[in-house]
N, C-alpha and C. Protein backbone atom coordinates (compact mmCIF):
# COMPACT_ATOMS: atom_id res chain seq x y z
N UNK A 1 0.82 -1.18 0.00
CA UNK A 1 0.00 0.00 0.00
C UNK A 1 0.88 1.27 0.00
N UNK A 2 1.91 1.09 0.97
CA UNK A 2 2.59 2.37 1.07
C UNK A 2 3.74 2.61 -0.88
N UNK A 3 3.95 1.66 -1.10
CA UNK A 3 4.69 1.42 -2.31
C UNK A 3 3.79 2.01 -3.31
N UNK A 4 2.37 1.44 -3.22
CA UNK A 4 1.24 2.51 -3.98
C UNK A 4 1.39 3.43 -4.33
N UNK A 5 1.17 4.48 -2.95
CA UNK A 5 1.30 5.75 -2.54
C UNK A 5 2.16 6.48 -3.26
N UNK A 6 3.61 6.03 -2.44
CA UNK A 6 4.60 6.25 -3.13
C UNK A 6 4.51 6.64 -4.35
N UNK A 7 4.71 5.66 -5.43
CA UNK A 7 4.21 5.82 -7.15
C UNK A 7 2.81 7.00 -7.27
N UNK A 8 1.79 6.95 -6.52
CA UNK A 8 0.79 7.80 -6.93
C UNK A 8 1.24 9.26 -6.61
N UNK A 9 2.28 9.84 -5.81
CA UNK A 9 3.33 11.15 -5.11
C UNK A 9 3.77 11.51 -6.43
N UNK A 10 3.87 10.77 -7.23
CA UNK A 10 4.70 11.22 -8.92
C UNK A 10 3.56 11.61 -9.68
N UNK A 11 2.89 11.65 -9.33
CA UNK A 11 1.43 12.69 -10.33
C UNK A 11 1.52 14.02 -9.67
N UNK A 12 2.69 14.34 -8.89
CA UNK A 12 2.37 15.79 -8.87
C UNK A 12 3.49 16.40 -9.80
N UNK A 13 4.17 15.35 -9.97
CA UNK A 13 5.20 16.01 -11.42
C UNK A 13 5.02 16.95 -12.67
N UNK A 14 3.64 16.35 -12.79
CA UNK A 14 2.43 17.02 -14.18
C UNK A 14 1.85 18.07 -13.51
N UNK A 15 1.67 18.36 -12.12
CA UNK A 15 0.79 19.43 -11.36
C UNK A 15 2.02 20.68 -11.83
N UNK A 16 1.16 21.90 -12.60
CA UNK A 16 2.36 23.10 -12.45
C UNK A 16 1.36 24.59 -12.12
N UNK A 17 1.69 24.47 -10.58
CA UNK A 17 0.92 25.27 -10.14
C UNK A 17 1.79 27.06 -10.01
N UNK A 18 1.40 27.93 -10.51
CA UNK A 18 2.37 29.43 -10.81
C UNK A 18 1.79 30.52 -9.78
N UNK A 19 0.46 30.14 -9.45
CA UNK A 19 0.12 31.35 -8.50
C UNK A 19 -0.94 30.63 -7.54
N UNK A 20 -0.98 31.91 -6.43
CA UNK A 20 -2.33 31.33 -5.61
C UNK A 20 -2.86 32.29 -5.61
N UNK A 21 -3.97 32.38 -4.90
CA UNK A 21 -4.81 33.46 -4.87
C UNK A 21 -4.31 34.81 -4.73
N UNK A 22 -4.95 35.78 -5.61
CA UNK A 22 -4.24 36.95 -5.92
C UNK A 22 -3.30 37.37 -6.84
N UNK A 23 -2.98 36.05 -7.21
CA UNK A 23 -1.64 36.32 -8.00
C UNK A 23 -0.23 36.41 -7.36
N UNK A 24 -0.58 35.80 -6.05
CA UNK A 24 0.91 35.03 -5.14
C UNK A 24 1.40 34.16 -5.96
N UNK A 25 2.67 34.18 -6.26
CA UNK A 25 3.68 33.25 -6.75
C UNK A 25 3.21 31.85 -5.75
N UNK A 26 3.27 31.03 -5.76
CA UNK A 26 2.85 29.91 -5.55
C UNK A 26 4.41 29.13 -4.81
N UNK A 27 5.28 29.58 -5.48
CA UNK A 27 6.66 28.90 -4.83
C UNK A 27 7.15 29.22 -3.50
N UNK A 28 7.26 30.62 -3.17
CA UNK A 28 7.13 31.12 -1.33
C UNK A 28 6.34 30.17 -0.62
N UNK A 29 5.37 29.97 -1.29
CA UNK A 29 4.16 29.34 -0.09
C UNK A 29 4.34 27.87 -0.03
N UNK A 30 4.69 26.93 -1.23
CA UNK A 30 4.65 26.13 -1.38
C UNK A 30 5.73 25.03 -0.58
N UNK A 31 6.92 26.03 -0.76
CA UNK A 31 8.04 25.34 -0.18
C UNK A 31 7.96 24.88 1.05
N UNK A 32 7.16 25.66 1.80
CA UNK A 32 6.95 25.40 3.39
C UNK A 32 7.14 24.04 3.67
N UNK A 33 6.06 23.26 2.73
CA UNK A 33 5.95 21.47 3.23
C UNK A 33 6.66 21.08 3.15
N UNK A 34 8.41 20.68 1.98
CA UNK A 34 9.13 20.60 2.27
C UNK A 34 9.58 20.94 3.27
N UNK A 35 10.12 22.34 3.38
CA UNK A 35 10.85 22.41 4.81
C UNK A 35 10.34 21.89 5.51
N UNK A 36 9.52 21.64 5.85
CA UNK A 36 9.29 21.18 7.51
C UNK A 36 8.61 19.64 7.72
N UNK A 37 8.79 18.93 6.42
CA UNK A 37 8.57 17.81 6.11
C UNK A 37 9.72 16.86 5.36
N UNK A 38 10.87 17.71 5.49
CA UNK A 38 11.68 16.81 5.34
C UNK A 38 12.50 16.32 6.43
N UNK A 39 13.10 17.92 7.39
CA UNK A 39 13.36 17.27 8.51
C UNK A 39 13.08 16.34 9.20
N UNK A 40 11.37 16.73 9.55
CA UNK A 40 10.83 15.58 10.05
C UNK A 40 10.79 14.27 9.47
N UNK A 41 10.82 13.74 8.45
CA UNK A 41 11.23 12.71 8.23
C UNK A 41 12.43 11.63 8.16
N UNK A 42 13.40 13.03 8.72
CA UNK A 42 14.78 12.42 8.83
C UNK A 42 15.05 12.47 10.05
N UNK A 43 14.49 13.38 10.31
CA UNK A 43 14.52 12.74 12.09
C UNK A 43 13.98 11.56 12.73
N UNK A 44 12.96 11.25 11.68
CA UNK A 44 12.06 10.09 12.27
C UNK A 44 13.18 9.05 11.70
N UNK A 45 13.52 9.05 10.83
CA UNK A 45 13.83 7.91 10.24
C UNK A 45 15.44 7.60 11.11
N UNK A 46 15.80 8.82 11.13
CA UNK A 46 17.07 8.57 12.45
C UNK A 46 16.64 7.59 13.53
N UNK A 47 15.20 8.56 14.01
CA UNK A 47 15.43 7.78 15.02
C UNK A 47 14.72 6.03 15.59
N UNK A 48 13.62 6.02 14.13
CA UNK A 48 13.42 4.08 14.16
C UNK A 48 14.88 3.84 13.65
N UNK A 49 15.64 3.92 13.06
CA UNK A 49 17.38 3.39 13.27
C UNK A 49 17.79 3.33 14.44
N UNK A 50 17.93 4.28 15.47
CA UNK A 50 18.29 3.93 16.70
C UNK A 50 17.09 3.51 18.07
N UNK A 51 16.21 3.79 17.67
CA UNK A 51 14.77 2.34 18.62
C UNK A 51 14.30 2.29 17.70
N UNK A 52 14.32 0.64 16.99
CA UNK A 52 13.89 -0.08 16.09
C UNK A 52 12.44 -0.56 16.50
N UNK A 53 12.24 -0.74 17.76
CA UNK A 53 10.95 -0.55 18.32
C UNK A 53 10.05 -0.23 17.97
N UNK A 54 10.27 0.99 17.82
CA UNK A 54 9.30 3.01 17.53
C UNK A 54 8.94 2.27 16.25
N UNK A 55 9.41 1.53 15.05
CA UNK A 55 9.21 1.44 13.93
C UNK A 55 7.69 0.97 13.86
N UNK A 56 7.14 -0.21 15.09
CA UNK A 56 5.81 -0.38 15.11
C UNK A 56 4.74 0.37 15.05
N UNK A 57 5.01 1.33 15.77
CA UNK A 57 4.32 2.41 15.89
C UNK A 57 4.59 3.54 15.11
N UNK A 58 5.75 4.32 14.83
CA UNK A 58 5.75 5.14 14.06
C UNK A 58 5.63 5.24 12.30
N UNK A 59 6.37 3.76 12.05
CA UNK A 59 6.54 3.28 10.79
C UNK A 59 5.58 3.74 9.48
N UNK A 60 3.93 3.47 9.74
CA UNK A 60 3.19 3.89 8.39
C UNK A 60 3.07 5.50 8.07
N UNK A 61 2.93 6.09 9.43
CA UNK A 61 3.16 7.62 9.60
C UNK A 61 3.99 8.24 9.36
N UNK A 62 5.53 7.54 9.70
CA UNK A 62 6.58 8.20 8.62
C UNK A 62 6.66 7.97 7.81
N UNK A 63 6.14 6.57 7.13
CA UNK A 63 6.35 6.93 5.68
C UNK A 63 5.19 7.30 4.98
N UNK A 64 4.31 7.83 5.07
CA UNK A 64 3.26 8.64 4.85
C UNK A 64 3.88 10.03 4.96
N UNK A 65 4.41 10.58 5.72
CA UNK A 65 5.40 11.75 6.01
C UNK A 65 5.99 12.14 4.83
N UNK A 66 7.08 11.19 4.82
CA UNK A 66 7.96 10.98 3.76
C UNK A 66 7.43 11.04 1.99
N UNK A 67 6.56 10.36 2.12
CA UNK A 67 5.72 10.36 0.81
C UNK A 67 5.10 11.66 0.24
N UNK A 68 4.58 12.36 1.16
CA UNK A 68 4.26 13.99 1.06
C UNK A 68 5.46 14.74 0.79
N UNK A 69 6.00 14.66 1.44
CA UNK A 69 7.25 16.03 1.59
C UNK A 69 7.92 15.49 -0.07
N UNK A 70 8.37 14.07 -0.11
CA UNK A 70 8.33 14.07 -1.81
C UNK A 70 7.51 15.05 -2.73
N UNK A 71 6.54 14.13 -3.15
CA UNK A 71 5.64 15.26 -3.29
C UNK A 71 5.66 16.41 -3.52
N UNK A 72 5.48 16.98 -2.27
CA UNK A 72 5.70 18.46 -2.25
C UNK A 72 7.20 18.90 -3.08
N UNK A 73 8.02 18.19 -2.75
CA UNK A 73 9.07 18.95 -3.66
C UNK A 73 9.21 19.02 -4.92
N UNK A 74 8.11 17.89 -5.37
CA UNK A 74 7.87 18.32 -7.32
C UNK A 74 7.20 19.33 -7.38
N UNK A 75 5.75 19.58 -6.45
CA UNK A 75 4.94 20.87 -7.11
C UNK A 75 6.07 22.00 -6.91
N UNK A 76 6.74 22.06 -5.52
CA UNK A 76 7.59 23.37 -5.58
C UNK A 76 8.94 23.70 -6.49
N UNK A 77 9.01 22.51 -7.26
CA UNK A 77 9.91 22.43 -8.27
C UNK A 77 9.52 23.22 -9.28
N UNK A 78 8.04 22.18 -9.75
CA UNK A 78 7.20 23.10 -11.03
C UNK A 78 7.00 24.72 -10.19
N UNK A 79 6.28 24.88 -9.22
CA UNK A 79 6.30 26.33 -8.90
C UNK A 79 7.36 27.03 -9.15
N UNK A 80 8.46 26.42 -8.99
CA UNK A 80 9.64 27.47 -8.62
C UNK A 80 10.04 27.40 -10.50
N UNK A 81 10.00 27.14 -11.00
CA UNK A 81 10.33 26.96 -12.23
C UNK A 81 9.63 27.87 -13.12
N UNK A 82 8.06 27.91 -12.89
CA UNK A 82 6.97 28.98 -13.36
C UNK A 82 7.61 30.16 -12.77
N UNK A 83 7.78 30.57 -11.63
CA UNK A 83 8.84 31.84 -10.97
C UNK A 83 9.38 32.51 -11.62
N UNK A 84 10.55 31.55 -11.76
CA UNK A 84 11.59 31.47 -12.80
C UNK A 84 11.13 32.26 -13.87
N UNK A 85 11.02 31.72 -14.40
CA UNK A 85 10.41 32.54 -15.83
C UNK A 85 9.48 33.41 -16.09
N UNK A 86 8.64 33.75 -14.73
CA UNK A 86 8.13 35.34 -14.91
C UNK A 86 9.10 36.14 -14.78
N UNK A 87 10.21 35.88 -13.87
CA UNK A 87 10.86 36.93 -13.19
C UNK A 87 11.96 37.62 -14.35
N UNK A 88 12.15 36.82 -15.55
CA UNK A 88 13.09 36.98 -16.54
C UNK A 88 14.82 37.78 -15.63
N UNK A 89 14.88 36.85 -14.37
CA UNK A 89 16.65 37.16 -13.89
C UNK A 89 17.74 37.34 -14.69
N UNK A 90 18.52 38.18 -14.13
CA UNK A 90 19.97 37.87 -15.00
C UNK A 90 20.89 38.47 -13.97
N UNK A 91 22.47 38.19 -14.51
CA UNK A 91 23.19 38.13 -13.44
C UNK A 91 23.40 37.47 -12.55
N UNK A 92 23.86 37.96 -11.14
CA UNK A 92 24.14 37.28 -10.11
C UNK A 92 22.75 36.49 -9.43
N UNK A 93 21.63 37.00 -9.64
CA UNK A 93 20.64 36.33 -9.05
C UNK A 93 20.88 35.25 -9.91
N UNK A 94 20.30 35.36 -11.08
CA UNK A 94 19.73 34.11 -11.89
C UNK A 94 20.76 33.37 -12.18
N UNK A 95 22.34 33.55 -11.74
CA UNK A 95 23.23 32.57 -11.25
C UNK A 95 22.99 31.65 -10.10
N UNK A 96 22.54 32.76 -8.87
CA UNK A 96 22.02 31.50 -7.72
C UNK A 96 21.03 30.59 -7.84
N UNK A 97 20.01 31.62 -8.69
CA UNK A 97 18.85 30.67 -8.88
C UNK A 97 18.87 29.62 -9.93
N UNK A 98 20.09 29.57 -10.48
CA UNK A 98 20.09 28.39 -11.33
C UNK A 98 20.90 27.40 -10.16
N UNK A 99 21.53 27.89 -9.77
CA UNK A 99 22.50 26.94 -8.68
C UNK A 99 21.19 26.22 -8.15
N UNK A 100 20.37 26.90 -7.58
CA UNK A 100 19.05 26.61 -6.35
C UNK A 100 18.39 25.51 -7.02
N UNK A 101 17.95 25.55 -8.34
CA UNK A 101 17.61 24.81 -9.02
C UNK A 101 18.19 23.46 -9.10
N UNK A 102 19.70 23.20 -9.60
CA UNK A 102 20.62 22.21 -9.89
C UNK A 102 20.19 21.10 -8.24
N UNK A 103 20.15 22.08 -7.36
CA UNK A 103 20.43 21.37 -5.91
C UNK A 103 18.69 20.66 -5.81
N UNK A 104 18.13 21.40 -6.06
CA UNK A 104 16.36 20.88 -5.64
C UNK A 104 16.16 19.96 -6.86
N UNK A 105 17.51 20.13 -7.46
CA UNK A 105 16.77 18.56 -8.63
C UNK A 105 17.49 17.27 -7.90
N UNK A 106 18.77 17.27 -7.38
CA UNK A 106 19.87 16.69 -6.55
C UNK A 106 18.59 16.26 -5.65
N UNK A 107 17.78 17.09 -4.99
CA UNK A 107 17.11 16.57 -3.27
C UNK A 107 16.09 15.85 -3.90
N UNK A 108 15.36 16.27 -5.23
CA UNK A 108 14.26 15.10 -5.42
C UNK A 108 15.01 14.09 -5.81
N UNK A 109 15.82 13.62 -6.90
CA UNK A 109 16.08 12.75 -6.66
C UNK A 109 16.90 11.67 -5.32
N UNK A 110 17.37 12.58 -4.34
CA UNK A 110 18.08 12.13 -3.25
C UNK A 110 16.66 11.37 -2.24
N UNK A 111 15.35 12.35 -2.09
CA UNK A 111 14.54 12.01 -1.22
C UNK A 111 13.48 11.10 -1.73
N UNK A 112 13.71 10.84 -3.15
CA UNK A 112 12.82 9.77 -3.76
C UNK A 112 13.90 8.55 -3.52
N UNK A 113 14.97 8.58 -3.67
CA UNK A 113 15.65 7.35 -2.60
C UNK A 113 15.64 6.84 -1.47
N UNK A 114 15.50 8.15 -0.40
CA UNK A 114 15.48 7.79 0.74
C UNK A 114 14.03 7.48 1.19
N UNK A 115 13.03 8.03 0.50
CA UNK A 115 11.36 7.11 0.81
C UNK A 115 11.42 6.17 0.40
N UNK A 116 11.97 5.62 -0.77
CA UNK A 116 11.95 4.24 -1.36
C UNK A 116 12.75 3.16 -0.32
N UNK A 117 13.88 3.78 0.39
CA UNK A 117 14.73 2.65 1.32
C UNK A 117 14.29 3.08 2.63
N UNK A 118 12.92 4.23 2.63
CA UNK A 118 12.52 4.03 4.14
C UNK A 118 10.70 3.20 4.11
N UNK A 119 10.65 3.15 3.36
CA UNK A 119 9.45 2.03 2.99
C UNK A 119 9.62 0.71 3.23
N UNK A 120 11.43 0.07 2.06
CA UNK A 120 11.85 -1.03 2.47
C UNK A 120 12.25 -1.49 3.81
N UNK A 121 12.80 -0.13 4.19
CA UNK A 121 13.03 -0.82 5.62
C UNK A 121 12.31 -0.68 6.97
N UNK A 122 11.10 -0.26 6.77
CA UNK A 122 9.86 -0.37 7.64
C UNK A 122 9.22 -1.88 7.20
N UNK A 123 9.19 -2.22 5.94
CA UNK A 123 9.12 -3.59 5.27
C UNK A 123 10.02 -4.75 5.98
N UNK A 124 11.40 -4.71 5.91
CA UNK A 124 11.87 -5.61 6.19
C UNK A 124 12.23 -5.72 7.22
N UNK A 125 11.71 -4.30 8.25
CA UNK A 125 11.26 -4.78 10.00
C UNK A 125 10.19 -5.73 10.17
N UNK A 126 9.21 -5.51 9.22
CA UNK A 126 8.26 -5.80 9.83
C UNK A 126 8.42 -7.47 9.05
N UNK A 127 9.03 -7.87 8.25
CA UNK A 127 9.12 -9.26 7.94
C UNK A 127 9.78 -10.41 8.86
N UNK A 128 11.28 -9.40 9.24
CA UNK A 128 12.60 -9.84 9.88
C UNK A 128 11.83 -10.15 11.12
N UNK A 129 10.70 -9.58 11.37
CA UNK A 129 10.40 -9.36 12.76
C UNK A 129 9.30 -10.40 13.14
N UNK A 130 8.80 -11.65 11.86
CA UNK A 130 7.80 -12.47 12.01
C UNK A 130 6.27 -11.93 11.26
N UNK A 131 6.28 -10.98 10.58
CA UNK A 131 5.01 -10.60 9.57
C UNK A 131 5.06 -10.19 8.32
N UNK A 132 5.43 -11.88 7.46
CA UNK A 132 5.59 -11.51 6.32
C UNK A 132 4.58 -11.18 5.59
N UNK A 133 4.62 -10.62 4.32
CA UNK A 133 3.53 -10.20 3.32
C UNK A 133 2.87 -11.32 2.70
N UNK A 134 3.41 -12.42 2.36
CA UNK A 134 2.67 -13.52 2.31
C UNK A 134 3.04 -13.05 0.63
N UNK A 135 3.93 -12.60 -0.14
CA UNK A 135 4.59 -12.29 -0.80
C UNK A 135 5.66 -13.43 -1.36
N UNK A 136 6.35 -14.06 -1.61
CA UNK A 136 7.04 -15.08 -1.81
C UNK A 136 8.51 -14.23 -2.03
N UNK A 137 8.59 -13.51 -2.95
CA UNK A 137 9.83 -12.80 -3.49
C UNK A 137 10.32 -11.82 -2.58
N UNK A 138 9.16 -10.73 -1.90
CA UNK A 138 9.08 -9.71 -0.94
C UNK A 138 10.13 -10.65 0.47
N UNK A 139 9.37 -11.19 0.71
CA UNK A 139 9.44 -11.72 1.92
C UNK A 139 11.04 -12.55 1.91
N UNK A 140 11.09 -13.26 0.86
CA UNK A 140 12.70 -13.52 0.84
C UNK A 140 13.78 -12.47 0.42
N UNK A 141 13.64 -11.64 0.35
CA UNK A 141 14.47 -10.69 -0.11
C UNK A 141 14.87 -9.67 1.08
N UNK A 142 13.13 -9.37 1.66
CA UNK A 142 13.43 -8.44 2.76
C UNK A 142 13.82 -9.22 4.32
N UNK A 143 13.70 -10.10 4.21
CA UNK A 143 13.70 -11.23 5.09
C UNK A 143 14.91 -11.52 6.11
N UNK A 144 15.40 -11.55 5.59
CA UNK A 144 16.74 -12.34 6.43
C UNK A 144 17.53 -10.27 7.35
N UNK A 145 17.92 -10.47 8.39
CA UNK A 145 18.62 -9.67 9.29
C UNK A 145 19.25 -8.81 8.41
N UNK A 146 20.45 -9.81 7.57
CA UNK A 146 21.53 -8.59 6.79
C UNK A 146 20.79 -7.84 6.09
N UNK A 147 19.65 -7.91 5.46
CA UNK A 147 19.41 -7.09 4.56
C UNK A 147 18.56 -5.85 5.50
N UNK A 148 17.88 -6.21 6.24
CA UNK A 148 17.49 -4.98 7.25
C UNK A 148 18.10 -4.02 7.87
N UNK A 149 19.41 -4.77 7.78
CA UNK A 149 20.59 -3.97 8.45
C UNK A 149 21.42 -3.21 7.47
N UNK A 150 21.56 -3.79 6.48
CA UNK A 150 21.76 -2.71 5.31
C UNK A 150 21.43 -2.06 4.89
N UNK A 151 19.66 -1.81 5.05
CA UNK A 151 18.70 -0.80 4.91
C UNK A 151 18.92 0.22 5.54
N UNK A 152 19.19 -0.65 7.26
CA UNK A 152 19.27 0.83 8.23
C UNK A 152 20.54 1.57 7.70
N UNK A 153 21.29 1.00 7.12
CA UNK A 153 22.62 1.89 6.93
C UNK A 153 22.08 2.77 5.75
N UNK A 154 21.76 2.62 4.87
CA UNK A 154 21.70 2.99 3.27
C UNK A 154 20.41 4.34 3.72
N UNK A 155 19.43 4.11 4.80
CA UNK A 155 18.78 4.91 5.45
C UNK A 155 19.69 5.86 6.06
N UNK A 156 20.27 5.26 7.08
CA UNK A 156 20.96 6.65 7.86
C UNK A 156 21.83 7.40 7.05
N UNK A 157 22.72 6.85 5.88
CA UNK A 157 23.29 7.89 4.75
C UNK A 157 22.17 8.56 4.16
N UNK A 158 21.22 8.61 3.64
CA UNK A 158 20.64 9.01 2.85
C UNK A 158 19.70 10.08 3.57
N UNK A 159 19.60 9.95 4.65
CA UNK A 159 18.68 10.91 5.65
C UNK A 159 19.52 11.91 5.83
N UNK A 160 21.07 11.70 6.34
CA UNK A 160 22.16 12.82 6.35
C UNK A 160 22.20 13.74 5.18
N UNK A 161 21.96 12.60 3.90
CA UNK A 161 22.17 13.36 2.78
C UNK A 161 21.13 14.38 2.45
N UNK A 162 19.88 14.34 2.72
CA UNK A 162 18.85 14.61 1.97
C UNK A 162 18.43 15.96 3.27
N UNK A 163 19.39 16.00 4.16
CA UNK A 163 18.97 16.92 5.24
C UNK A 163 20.47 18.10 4.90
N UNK A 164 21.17 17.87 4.43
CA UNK A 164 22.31 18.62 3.87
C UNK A 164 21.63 19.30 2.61
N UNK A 165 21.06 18.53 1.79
CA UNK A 165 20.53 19.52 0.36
C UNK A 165 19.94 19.92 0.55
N UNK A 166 18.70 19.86 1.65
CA UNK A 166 17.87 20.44 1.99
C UNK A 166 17.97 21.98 2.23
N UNK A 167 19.00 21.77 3.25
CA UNK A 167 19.73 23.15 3.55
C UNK A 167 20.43 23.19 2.45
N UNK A 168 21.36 23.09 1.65
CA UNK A 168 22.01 23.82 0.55
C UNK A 168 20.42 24.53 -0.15
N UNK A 169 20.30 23.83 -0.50
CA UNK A 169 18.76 24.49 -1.54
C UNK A 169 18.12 25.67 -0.78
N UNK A 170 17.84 25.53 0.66
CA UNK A 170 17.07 26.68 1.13
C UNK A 170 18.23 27.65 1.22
N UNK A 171 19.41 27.80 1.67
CA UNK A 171 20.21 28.63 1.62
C UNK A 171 20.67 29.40 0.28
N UNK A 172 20.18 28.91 -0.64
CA UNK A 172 20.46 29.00 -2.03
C UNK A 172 19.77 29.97 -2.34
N UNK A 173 18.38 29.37 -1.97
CA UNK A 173 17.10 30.06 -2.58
C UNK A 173 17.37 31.28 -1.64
N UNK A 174 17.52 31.60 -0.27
CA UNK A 174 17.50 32.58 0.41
C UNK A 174 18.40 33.72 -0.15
N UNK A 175 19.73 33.09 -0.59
CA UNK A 175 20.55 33.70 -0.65
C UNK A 175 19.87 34.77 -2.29
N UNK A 176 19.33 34.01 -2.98
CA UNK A 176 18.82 34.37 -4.16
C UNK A 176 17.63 35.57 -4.04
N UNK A 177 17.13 35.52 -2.85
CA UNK A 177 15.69 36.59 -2.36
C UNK A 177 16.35 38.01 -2.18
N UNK A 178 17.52 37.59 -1.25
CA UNK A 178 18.24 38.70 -0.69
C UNK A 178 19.05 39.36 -1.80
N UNK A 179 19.67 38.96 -2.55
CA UNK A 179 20.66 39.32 -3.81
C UNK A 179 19.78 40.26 -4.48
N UNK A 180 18.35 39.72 -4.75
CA UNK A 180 17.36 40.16 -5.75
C UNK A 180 16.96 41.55 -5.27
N UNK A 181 16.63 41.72 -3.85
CA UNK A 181 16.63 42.49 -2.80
C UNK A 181 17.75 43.66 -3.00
N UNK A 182 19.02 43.18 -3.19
CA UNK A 182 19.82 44.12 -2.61
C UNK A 182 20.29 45.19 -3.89
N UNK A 183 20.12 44.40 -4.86
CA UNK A 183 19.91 44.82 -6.50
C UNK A 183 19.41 45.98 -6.52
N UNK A 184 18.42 45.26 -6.26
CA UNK A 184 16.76 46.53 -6.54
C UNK A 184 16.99 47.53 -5.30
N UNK A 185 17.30 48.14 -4.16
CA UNK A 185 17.91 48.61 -3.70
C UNK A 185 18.65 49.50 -4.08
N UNK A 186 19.82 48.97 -5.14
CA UNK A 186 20.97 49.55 -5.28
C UNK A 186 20.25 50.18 -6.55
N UNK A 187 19.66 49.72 -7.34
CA UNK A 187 18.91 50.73 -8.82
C UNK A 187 18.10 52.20 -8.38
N UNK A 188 17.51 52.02 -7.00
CA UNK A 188 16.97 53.09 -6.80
C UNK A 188 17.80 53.91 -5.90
N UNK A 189 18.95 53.55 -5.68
CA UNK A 189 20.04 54.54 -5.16
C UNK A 189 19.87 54.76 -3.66
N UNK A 190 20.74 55.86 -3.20
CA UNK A 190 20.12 55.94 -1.60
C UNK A 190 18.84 56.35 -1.05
């Protein structure tokens, strides 16, 4: 079910949403869920790595978590992209903001890895642990200890990773608000 999900999170790829009401740029607002849905998912996922326990309980909710904040980072991709091209940048901005860009393509693909190996390895807790899917292939694959344990590893890299671009990208983009800012500023003199 959650593997479903997952795959159904990629129909927001085609979603290209440019404004919200009023004629708000849509990308300011949008980004929010990321931010504050990726951390949280790497925190969670930190921490069923260290109480494997918590995974009973926390497990469908983080990756339900996880599955959104994906998600969300395609529409704010397409948003930020529609942006983009009202704003017709040049220069030093639309240098960062191409940088900002390069990195938020880096985190979707980084955090569509790390939901995919935090799915498996809420999976192959819950197999390793005596509740298989009744799956034949699933169940031998996710099955045996080593491979759960290689999950948790390939998890805890990938949560580090995807919490580093996270911040590169928002620092990017910030850095890109302020530049734009300081520009326009400087055209209208003191």
């Amino acid at each position: 079910m959650l593997t479903g999900l997952a795959f159904l999170g990629f129909v927001t790829l085609a979603i290209r949403i440019k404004t919200i009401y009023g004629n708000l740029p849509a990308h300011p607002l949008i980004i929010h869920v990321p931010v504050v849905l990726i951390p949280l998912s790497v925190l969670g996922a930190l921490a069923v790595v260290a109480r494997p326990r918590w995974q009973q309980q926390l497990g469908v909710l983080l990756c339900l978590c996880a599955i959104v904040a994906m998600s969300s980072i395609f529409l704010a991709m397409q948003a930020g992209a529609a942006l983009e091209g009202a704003l017709h940048l040049q220069g030093q901005t639309a240098a960062i903001i191409s940088d900002h860009s390069k990195w938020a393509h880096y985190l979707a693909f980084t955090f569509v890895a790390f939901t995919a190996i935090l799915i498996l390895t809420f999976s192959a807790h819950r197999i390793s642990g005596g509740n298989p899917t009744g799956l034949g292939i699933a169940d031998s694959v996710l099955g045996p200890q080593a491979t759960y344990l290689a999950l948790r590893v390939l998890l805890v890299v990938l949560a580090l990773l995807s919490a580093f671009i996270v911040f590169k990208v928002g620092d990017l983009g910030a850095k890109a608000v302020w530049e734009g800012r300081l520009q326009a500023a400087q055209a209208f003199g003191p």
